[in-house]
PDB file of N, CA and C in Angstrom:
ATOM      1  N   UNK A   1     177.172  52.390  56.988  1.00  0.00           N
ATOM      2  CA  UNK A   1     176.055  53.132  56.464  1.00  0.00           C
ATOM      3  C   UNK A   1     176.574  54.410  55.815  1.00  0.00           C
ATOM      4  N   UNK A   2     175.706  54.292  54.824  1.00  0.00           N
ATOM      5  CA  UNK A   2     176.069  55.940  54.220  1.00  0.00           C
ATOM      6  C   UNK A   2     175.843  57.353  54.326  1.00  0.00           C
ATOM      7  N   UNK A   3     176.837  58.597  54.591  1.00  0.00           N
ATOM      8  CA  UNK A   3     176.258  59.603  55.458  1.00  0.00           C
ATOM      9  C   UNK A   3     175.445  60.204  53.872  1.00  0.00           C
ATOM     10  N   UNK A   4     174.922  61.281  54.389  1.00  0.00           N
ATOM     11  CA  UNK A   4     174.329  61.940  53.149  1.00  0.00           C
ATOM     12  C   UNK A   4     175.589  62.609  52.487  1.00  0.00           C
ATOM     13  N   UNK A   5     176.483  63.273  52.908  1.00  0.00           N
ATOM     14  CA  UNK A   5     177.834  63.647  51.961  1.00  0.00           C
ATOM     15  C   UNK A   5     178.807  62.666  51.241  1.00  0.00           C
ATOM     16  N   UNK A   6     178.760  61.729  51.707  1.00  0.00           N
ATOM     17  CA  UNK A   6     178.790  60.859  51.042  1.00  0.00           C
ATOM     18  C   UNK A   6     178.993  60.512  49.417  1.00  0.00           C
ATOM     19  N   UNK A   7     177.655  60.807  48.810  1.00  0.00           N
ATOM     20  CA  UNK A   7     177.161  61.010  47.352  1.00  0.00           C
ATOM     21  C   UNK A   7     177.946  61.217  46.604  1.00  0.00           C
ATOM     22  N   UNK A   8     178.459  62.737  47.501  1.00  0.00           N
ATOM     23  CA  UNK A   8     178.695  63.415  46.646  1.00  0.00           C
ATOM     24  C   UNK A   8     180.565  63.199  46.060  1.00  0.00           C
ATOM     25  N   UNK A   9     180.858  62.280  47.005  1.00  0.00           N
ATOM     26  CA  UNK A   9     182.639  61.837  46.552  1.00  0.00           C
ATOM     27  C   UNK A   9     182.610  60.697  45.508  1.00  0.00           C
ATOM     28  N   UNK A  10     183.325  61.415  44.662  1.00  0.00           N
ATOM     29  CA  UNK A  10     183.765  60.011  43.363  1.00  0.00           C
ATOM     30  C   UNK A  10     184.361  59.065  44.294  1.00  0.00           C
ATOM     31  N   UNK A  11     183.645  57.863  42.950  1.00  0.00           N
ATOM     32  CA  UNK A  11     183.851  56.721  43.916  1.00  0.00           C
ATOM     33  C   UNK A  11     185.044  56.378  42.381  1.00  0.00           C
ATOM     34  N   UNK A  12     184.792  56.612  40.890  1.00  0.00           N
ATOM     35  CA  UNK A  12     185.106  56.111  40.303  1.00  0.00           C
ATOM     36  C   UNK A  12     185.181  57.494  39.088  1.00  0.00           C
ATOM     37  N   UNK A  13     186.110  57.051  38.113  1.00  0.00           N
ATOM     38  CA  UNK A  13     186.111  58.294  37.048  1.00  0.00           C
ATOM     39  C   UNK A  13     184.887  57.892  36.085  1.00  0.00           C
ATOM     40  N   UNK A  14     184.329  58.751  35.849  1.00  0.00           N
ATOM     41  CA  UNK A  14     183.168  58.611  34.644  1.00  0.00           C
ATOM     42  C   UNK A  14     183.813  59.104  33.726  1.00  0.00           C
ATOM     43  N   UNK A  15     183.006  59.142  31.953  1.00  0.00           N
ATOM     44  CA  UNK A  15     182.698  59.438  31.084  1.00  0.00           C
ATOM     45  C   UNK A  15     182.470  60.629  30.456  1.00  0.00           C
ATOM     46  N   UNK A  16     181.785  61.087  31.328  1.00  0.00           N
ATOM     47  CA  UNK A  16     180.424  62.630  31.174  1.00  0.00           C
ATOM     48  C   UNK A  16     180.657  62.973  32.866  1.00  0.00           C
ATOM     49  N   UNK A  17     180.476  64.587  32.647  1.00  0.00           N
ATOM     50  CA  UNK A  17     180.618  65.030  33.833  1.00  0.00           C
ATOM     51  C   UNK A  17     179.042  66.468  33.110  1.00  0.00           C
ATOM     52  N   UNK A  18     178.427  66.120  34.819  1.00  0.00           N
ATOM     53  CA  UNK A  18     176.648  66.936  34.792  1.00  0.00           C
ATOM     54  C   UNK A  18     177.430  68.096  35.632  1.00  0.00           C
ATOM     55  N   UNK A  19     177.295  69.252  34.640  1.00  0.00           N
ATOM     56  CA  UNK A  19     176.740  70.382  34.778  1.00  0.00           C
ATOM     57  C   UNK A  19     175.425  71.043  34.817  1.00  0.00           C
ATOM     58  N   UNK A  20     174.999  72.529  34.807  1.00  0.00           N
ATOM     59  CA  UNK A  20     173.936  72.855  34.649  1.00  0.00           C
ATOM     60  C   UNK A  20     173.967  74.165  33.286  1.00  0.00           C
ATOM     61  N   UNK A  21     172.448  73.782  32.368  1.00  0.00           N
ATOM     62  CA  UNK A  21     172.500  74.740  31.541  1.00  0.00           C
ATOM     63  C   UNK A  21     172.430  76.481  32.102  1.00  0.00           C
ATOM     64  N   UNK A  22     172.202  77.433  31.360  1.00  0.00           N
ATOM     65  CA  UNK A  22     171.559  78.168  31.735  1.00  0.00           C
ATOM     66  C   UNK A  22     170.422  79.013  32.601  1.00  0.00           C
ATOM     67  N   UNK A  23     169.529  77.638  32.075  1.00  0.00           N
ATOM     68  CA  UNK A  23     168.543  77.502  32.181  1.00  0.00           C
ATOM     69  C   UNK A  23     167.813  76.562  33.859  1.00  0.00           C
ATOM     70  N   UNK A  24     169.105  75.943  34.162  1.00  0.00           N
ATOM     71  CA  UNK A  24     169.482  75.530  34.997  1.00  0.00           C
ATOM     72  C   UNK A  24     169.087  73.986  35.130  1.00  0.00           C
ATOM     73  N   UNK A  25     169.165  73.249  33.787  1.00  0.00           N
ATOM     74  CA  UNK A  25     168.426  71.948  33.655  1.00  0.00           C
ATOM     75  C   UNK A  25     169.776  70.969  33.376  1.00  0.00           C
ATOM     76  N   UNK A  26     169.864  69.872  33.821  1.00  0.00           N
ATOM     77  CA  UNK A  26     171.286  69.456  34.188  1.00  0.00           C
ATOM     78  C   UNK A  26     171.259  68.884  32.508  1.00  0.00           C
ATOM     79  N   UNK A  27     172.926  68.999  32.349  1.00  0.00           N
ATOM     80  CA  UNK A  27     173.759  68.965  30.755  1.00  0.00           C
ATOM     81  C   UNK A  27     174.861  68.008  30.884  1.00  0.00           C
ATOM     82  N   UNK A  28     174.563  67.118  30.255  1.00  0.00           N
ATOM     83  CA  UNK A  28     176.013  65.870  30.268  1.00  0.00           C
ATOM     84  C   UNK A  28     177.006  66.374  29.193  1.00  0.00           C
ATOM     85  N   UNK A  29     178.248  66.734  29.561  1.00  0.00           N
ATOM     86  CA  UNK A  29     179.255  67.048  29.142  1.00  0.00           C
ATOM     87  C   UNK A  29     180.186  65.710  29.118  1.00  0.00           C
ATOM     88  N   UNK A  30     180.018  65.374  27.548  1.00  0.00           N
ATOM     89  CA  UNK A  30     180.975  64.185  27.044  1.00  0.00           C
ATOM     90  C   UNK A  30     182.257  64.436  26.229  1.00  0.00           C
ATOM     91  N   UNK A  31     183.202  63.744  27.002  1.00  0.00           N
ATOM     92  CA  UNK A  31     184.470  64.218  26.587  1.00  0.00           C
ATOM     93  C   UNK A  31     184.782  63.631  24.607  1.00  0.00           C
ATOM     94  N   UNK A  32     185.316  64.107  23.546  1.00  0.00           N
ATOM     95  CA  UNK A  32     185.392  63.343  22.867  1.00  0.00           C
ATOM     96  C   UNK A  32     186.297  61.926  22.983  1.00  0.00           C
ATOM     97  N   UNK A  33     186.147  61.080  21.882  1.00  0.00           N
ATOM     98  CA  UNK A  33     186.791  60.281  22.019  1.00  0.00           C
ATOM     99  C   UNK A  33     188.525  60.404  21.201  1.00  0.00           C
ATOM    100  N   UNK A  34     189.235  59.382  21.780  1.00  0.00           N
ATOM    101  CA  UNK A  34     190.321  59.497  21.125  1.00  0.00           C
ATOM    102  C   UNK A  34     190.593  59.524  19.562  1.00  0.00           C
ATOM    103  N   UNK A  35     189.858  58.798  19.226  1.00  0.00           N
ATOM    104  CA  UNK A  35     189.880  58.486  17.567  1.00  0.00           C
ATOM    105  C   UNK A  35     189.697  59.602  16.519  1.00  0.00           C
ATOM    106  N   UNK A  36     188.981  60.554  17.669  1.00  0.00           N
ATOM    107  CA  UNK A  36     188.943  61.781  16.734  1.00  0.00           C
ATOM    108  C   UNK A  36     189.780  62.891  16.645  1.00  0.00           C
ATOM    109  N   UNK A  37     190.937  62.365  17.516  1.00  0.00           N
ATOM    110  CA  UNK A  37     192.519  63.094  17.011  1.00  0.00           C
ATOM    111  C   UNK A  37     192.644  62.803  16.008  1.00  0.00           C
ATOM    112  N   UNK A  38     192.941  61.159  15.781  1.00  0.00           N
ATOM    113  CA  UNK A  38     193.565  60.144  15.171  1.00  0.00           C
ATOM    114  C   UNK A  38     193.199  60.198  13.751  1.00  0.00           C
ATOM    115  N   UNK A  39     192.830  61.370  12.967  1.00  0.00           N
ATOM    116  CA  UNK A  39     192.028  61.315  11.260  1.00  0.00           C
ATOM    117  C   UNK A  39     192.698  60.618  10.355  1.00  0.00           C
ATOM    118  N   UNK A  40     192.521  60.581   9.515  1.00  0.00           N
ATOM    119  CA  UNK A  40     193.405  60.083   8.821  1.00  0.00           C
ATOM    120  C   UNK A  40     192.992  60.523   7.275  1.00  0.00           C
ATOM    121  N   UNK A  41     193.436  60.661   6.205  1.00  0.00           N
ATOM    122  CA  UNK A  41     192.414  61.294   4.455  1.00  0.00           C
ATOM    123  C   UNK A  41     191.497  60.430   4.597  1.00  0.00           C
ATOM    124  N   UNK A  42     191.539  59.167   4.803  1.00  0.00           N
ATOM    125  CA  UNK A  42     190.355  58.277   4.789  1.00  0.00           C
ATOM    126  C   UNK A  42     189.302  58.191   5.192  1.00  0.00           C
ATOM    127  N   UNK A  43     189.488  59.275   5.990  1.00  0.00           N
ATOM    128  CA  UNK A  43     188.128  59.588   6.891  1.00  0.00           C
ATOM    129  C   UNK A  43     187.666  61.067   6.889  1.00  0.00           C
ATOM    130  N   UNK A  44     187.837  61.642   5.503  1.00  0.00           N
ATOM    131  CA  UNK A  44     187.396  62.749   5.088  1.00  0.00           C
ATOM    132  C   UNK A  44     185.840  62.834   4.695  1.00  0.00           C
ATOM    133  N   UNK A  45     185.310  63.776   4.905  1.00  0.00           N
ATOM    134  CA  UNK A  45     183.533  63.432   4.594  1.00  0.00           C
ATOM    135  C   UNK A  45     183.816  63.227   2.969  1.00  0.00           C
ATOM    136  N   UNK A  46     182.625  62.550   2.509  1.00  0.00           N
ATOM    137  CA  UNK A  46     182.399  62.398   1.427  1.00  0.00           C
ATOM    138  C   UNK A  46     181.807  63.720   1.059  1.00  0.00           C
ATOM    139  N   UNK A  47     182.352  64.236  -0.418  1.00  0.00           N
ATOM    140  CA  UNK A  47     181.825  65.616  -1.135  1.00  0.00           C
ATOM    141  C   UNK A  47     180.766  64.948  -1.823  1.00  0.00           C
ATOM    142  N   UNK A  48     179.679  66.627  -1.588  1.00  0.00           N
ATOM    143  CA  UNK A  48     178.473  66.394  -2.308  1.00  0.00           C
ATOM    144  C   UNK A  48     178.903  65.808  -4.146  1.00  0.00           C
ATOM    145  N   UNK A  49     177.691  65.267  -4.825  1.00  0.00           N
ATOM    146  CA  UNK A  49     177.800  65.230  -5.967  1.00  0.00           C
ATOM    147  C   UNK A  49     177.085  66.643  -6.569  1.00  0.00           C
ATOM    148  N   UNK A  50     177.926  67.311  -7.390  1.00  0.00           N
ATOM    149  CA  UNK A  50     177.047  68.688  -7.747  1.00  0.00           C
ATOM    150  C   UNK A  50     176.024  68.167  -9.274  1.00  0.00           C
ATOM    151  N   UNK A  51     175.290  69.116  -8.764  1.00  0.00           N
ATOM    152  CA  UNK A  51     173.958  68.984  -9.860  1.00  0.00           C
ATOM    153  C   UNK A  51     174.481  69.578 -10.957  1.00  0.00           C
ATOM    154  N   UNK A  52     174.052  68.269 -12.526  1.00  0.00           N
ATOM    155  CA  UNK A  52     174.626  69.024 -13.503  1.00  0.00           C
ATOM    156  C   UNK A  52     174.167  70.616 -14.251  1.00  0.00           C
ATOM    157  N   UNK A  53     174.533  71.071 -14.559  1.00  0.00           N
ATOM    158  CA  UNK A  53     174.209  72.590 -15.257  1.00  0.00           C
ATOM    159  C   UNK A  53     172.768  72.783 -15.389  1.00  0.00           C
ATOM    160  N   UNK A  54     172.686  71.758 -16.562  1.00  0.00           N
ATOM    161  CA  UNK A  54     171.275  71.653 -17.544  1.00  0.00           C
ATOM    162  C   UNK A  54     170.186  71.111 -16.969  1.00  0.00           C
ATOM    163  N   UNK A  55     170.516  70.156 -15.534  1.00  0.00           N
ATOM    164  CA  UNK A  55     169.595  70.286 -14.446  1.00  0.00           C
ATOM    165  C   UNK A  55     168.928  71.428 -13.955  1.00  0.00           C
ATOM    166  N   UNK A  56     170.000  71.993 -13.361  1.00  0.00           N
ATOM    167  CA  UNK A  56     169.473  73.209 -12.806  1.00  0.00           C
ATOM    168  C   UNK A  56     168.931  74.308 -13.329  1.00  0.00           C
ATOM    169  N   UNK A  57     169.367  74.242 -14.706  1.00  0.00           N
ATOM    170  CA  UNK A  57     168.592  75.135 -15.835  1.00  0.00           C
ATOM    171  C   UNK A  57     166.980  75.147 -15.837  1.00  0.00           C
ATOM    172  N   UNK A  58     167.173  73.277 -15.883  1.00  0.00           N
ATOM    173  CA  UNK A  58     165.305  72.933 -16.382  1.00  0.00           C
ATOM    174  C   UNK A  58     164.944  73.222 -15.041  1.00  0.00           C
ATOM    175  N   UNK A  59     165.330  72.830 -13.499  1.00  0.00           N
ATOM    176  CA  UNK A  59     164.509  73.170 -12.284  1.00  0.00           C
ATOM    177  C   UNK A  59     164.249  74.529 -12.009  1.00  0.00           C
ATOM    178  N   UNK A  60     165.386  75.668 -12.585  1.00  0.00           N
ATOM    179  CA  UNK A  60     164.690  77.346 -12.388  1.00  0.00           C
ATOM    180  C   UNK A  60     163.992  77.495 -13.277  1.00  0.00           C
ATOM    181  N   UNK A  61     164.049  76.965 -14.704  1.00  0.00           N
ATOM    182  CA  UNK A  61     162.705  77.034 -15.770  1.00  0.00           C
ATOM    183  C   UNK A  61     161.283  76.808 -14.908  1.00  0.00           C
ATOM    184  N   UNK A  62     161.182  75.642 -14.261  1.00  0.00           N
ATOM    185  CA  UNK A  62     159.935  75.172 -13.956  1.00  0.00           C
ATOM    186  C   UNK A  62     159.788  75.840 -12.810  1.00  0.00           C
ATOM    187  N   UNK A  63     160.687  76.000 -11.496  1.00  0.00           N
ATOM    188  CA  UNK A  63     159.981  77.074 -10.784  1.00  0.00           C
ATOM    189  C   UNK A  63     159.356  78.488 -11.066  1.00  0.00           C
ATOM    190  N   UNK A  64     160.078  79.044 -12.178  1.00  0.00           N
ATOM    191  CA  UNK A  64     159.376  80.220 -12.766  1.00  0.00           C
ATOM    192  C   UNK A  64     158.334  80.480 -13.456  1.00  0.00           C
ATOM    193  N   UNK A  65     158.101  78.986 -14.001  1.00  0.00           N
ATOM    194  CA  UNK A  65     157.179  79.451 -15.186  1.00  0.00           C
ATOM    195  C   UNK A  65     155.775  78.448 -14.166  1.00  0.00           C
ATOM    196  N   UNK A  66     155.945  77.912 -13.120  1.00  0.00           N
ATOM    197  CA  UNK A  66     154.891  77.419 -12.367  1.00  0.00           C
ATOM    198  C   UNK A  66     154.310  78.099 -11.379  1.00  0.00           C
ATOM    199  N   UNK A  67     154.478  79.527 -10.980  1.00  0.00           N
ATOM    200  CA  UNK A  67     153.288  80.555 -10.671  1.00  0.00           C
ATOM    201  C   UNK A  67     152.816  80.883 -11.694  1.00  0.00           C
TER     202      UNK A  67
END
């Protein structure tokens, strides 16, 4: 049978280890994973596409002149 202290001994390694916030509301703390040592260029974010000039020309035209 199980005592009540018990509980509280790892039985096994987890994942996430529960802390408490501030606030005092329990917070799963997840370790990253390996892969995100592992980068590589290939896995660089993709860059925005920038808006051409004469776009942005006509969109501050029309916000200004539409009050």
């Amino acid at each position: 049978m199980l005592n009540f202290l018990d509980f509280n001994k790892k039985k096994e390694k987890k994942d996430y280890e529960i802390v408490t916030s501030r606030s005092g509301l329990p917070m799963f703390v997840i370790e990253p994973p390996d892969s995100l040592n592992n980068l590589t260029s290939d896995d660089d974010p993709v860059k925005k596409q920038t808006v051409p000039q004469i776009v942005r020309r006509v969109c501050d035209y029309i916000s200004v002149h539409n009050n």
